[in-house]
Protein backbone atom coordinates (compact mmCIF):
# COMPACT_ATOMS: atom_id res chain seq x y z
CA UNK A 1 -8.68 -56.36 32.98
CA UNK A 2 -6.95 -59.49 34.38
CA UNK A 3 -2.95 -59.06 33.23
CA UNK A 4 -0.95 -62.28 33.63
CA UNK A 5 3.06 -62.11 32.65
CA UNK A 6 5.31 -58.89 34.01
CA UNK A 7 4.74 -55.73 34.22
CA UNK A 8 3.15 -47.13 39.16
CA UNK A 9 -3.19 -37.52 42.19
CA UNK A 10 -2.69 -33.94 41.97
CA UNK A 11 -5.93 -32.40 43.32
CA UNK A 12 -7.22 -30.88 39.72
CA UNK A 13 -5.88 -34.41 38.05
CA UNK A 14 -9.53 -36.75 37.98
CA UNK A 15 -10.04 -40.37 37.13
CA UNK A 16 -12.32 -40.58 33.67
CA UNK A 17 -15.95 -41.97 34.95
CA UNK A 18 -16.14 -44.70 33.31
CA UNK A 19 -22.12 -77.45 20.47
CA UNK A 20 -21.99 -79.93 19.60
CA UNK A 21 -24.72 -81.78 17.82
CA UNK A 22 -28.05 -81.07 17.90
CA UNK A 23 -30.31 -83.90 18.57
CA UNK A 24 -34.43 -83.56 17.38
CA UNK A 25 -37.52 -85.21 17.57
CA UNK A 26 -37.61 -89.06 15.86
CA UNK A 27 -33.76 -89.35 16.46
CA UNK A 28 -33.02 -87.45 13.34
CA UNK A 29 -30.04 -84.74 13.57
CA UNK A 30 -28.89 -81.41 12.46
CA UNK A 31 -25.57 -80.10 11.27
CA UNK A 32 -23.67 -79.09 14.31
CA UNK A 33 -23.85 -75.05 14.96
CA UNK A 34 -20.68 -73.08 13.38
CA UNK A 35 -19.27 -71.38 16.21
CA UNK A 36 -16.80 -68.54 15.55
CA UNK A 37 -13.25 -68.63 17.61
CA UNK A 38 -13.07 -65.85 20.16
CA UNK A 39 -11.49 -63.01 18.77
CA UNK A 40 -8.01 -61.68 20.03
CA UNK A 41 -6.05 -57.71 20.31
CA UNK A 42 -2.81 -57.02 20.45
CA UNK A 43 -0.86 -54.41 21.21
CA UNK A 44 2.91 -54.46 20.47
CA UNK A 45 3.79 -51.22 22.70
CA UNK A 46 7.50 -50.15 23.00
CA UNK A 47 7.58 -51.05 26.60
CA UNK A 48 5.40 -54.47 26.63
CA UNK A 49 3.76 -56.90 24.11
CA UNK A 50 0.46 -58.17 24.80
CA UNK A 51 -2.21 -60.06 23.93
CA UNK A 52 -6.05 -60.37 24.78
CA UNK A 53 -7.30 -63.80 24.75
CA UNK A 54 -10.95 -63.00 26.03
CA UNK A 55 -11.54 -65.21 28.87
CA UNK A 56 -8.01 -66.32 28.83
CA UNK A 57 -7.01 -62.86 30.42
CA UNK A 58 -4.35 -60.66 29.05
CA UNK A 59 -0.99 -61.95 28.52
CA UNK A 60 2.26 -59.36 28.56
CA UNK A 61 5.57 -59.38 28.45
CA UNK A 62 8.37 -56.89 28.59
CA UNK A 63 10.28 -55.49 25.72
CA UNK A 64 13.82 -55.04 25.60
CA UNK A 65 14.58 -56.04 29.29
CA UNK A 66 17.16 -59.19 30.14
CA UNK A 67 18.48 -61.15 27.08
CA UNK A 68 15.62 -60.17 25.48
CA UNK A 69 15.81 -58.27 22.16
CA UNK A 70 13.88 -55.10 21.78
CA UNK A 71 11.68 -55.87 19.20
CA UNK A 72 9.71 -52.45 18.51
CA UNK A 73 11.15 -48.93 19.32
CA UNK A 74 9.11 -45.84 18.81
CA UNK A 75 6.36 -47.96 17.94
CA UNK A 76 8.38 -49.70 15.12
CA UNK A 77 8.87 -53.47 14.47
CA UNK A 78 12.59 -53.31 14.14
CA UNK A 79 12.63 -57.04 14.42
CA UNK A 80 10.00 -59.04 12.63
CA UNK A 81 11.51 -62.45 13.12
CA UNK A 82 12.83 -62.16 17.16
CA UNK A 83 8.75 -60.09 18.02
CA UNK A 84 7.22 -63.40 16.41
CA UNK A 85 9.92 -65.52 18.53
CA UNK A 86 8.47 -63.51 22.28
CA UNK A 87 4.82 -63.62 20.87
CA UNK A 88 5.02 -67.26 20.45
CA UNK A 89 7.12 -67.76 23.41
CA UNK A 90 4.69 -65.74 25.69
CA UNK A 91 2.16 -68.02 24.43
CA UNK A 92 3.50 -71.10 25.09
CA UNK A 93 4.77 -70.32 28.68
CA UNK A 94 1.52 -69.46 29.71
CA UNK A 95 0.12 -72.83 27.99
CA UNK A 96 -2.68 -70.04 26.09
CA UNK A 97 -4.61 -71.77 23.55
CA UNK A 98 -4.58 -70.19 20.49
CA UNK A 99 -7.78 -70.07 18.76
CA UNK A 100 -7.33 -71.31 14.70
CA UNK A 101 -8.77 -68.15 12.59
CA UNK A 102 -9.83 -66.03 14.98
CA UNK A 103 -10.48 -62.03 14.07
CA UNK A 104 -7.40 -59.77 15.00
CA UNK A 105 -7.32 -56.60 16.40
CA UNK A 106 -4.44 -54.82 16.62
CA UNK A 107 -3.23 -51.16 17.82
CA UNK A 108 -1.36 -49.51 15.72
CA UNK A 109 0.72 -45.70 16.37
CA UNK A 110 -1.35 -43.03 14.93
CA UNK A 111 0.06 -41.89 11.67
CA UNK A 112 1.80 -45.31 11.41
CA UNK A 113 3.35 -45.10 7.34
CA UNK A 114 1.90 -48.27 5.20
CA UNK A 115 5.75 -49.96 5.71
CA UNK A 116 5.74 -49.86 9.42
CA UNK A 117 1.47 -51.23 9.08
CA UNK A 118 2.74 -54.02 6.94
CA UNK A 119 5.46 -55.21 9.20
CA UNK A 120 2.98 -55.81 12.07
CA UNK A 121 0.56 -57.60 9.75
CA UNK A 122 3.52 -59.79 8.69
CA UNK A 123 4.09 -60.80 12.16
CA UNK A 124 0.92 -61.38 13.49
CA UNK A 125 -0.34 -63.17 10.33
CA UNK A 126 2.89 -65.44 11.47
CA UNK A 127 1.92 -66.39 14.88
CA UNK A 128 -2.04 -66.25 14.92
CA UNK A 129 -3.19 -67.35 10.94
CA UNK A 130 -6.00 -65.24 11.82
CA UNK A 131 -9.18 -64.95 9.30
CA UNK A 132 -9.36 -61.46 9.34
CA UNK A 133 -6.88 -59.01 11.15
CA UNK A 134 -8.30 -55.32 11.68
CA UNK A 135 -6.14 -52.28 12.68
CA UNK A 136 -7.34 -49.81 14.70
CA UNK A 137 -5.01 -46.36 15.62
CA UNK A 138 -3.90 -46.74 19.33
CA UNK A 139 -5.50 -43.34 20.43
CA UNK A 140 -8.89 -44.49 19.21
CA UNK A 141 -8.30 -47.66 21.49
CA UNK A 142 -7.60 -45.74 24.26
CA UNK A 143 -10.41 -43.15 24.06
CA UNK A 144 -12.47 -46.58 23.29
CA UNK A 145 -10.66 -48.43 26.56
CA UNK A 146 -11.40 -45.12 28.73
CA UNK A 147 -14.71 -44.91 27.96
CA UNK A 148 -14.62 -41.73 26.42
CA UNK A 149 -15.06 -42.43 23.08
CA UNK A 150 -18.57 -40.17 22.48
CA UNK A 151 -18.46 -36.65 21.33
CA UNK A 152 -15.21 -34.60 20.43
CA UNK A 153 -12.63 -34.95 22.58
CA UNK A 154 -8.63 -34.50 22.77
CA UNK A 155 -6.17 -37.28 23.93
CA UNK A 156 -2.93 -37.79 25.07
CA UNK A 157 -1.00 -41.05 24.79
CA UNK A 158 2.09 -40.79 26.48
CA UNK A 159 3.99 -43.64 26.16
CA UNK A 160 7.30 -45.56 26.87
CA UNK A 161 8.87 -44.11 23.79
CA UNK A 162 5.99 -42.75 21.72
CA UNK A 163 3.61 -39.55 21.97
CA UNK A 164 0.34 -39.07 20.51
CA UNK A 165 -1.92 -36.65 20.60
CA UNK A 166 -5.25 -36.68 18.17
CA UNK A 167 -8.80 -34.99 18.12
CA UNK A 168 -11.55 -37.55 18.19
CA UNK A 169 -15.23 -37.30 16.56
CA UNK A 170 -17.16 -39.74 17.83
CA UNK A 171 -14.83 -42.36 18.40
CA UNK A 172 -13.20 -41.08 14.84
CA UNK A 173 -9.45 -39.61 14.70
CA UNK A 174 -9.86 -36.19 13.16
CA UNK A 175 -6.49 -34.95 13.33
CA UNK A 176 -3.15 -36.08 15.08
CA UNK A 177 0.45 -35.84 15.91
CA UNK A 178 3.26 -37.64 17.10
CA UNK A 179 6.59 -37.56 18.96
CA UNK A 180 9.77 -39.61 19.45
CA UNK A 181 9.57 -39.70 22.70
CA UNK A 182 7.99 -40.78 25.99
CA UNK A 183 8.68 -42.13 29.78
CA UNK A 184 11.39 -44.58 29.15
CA UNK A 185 13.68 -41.25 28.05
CA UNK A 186 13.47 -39.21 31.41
CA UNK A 187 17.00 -38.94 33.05
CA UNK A 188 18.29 -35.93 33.56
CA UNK A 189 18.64 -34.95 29.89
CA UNK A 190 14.61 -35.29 29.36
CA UNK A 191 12.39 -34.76 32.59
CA UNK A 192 9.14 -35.14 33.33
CA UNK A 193 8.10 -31.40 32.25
CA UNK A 194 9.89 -31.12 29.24
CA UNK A 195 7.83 -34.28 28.18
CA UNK A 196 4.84 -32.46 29.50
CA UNK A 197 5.70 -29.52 27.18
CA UNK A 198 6.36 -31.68 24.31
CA UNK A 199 2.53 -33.41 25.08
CA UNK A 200 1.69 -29.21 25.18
CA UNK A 201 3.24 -28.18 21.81
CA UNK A 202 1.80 -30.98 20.29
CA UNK A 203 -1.40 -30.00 20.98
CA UNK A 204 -0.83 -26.15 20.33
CA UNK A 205 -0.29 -27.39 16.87
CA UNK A 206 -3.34 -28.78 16.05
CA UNK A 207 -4.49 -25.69 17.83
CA UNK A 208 -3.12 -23.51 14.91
CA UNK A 209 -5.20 -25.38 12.64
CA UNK A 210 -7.95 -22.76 11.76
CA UNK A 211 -10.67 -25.08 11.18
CA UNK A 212 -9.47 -27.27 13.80
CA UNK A 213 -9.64 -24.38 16.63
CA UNK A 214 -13.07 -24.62 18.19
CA UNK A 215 -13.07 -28.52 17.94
CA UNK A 216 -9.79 -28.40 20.24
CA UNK A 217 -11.21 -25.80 22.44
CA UNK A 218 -14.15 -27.51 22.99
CA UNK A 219 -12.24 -30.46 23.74
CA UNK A 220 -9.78 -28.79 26.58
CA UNK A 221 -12.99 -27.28 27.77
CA UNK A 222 -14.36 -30.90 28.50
CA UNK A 223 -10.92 -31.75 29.51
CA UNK A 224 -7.36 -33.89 27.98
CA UNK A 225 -7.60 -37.53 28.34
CA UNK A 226 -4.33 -39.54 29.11
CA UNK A 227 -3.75 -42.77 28.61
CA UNK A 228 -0.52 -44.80 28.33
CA UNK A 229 2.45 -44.98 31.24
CA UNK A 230 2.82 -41.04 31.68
CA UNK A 231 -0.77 -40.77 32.98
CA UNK A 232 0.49 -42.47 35.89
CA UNK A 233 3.28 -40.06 36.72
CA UNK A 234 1.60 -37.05 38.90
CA UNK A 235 4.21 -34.27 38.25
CA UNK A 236 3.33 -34.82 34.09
CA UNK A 237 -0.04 -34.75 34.46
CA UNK A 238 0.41 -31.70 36.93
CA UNK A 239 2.30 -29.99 34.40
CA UNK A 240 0.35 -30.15 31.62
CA UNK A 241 -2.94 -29.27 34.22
CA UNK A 242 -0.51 -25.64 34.14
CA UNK A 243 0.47 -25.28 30.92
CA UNK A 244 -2.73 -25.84 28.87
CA UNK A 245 -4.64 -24.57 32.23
CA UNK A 246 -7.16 -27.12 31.59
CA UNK A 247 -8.30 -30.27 33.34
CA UNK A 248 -6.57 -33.96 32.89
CA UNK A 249 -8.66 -37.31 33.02
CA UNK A 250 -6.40 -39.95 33.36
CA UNK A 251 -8.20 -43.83 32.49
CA UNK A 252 -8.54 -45.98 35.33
CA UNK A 253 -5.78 -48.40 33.74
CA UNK A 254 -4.13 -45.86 31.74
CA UNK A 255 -1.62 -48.13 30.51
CA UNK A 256 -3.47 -51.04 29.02
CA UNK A 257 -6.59 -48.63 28.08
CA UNK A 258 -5.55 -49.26 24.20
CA UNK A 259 -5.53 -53.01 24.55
CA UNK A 260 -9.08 -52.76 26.54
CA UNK A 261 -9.99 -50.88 23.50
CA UNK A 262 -9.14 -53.09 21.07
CA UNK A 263 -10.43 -55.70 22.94
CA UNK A 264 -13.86 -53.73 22.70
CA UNK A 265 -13.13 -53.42 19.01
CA UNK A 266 -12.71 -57.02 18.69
CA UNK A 267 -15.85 -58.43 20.13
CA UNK A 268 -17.86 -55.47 18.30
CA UNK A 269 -16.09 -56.44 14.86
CA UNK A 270 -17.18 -60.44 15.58
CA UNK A 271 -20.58 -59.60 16.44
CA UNK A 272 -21.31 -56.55 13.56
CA UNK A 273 -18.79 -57.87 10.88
CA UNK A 274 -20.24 -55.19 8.22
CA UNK A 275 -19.31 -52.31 10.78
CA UNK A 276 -15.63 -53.29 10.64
């Protein structure tokens, strides 16, 4: 995936494989085709903003860095008003046409409450109109954007200030949790394998979920998927290859995997709109 705007291998660590009018016979005419706008994702990440314009690339920009405000922390909008201002800025720096109505996908934190859900559809509704905006959790995106969305499977998103951890069915979220915390917070108060741990517990309590048990086996069996900016730090991933004693797969782009994935989600929702 082409990224346009601003923006880092332990031996048991392995990457996851992955018209216009219509003229007929005796000069009479036909209605010119309806053709739908391409559809757009978002992802409005505690670390970057950005936006999938299909074959206008992927535009991103930083959050929180310069004079700029930060507009979402722990996967919150804490600033409707100034995230509209950067989306609309990004767009017009980068001269991106914006299609009128287009579909909308957009990531949102696993277990996201209805309140912080309705504050991103308040924005984006601001700055794209769209026709129909879709959410879709950001752990399903980035099983979807690793290609590893078939069968049962456990994944880690480890983020800039956000953890997740869910059980996936089939491209389905079965069960999840989340933490306040991620790669932005390691100093020398929070290092790299106490965030490791804190990816570990979260998993050991879906683990203590009796019917959940052989699903999450199963699942570390086949291997944790990481996505998200901690899959690219090597002593994280090596730590949590010790403590659970299982195998990681980090995503060939682990840290846009969730956009790719709603990107996926968008085109599929265009083309099959009764599977949305």
């Amino acid at each position: 995936m082409r990224e346009v705007g601003m923006t880092g291998n332990v031996t048991s660590i392995h990457p996851w494989p992955r018209t216009g009018m219509v003229v007929g016979h005796s000069h009479t005419t036909r209605p010119a085709a309806t053709v739908d706008p391409e559809p757009i994702a978002v992802d409005l990440g505690s670390a970057h903003l950005r936006i999938w314009l299909g074959p206008g690339g992927v535009l991103s920009v930083p959050v929180g860095q310069g004079l700029r405000t930060p507009v979402v922390r722990r996967g919150r909008i804490v600033d409707g008003s100034a995230c509209a201002v950067e989306l609309r800025r990004l767009l017009r720096e980068h001269r991106a046409p914006l299609p009128v109505g287009a579909l909308v996908v957009a990531c949102r934190p696993v277990l996201a409450t209805a309140a912080d859900q309705e504050a991103t559809r308040r924005v984006l509704t601001a700055v794209f109109a769209p026709s129909r905006l879709l959410f879709v959790d950001s752990v399903r995106a980035g099983a979807i954007g690793a290609g590893a969305a078939a069968g049962t499977l456990l994944l880690a998103d480890v983020g800039a200030q956000l953890t997740e951890v869910a059980l996936l069915e089939e491209g389905r979220v079965v069960a999840a949790r989340r933490a306040d915390v991620g790669t932005r917070d390691l100093n020398h108060a929070v290092t790299a394998a106490m965030l490791a741990d804190t990816t570990a517990g979260l998993i050991r309590e879906l683990r203590q979920v009796p019917e959940l048990r052989p699903m999450i086996s199963a699942s570390l069996a086949r291997g944790l998927i990481v996505v998200g900016d901690g899959a690219t730090r090597p002593d994280l991933t090596a730590r949590l290859v010790a403590t659970l004693g299982a195998s990681v797969h980090r995503a060939a782009s682990p840290r846009t995997a969730a956009l790719t994935g709603a990107s996926l989600a968008a085109v599929a929702a265009t083309r099959h709109p009764a599977a949305d």
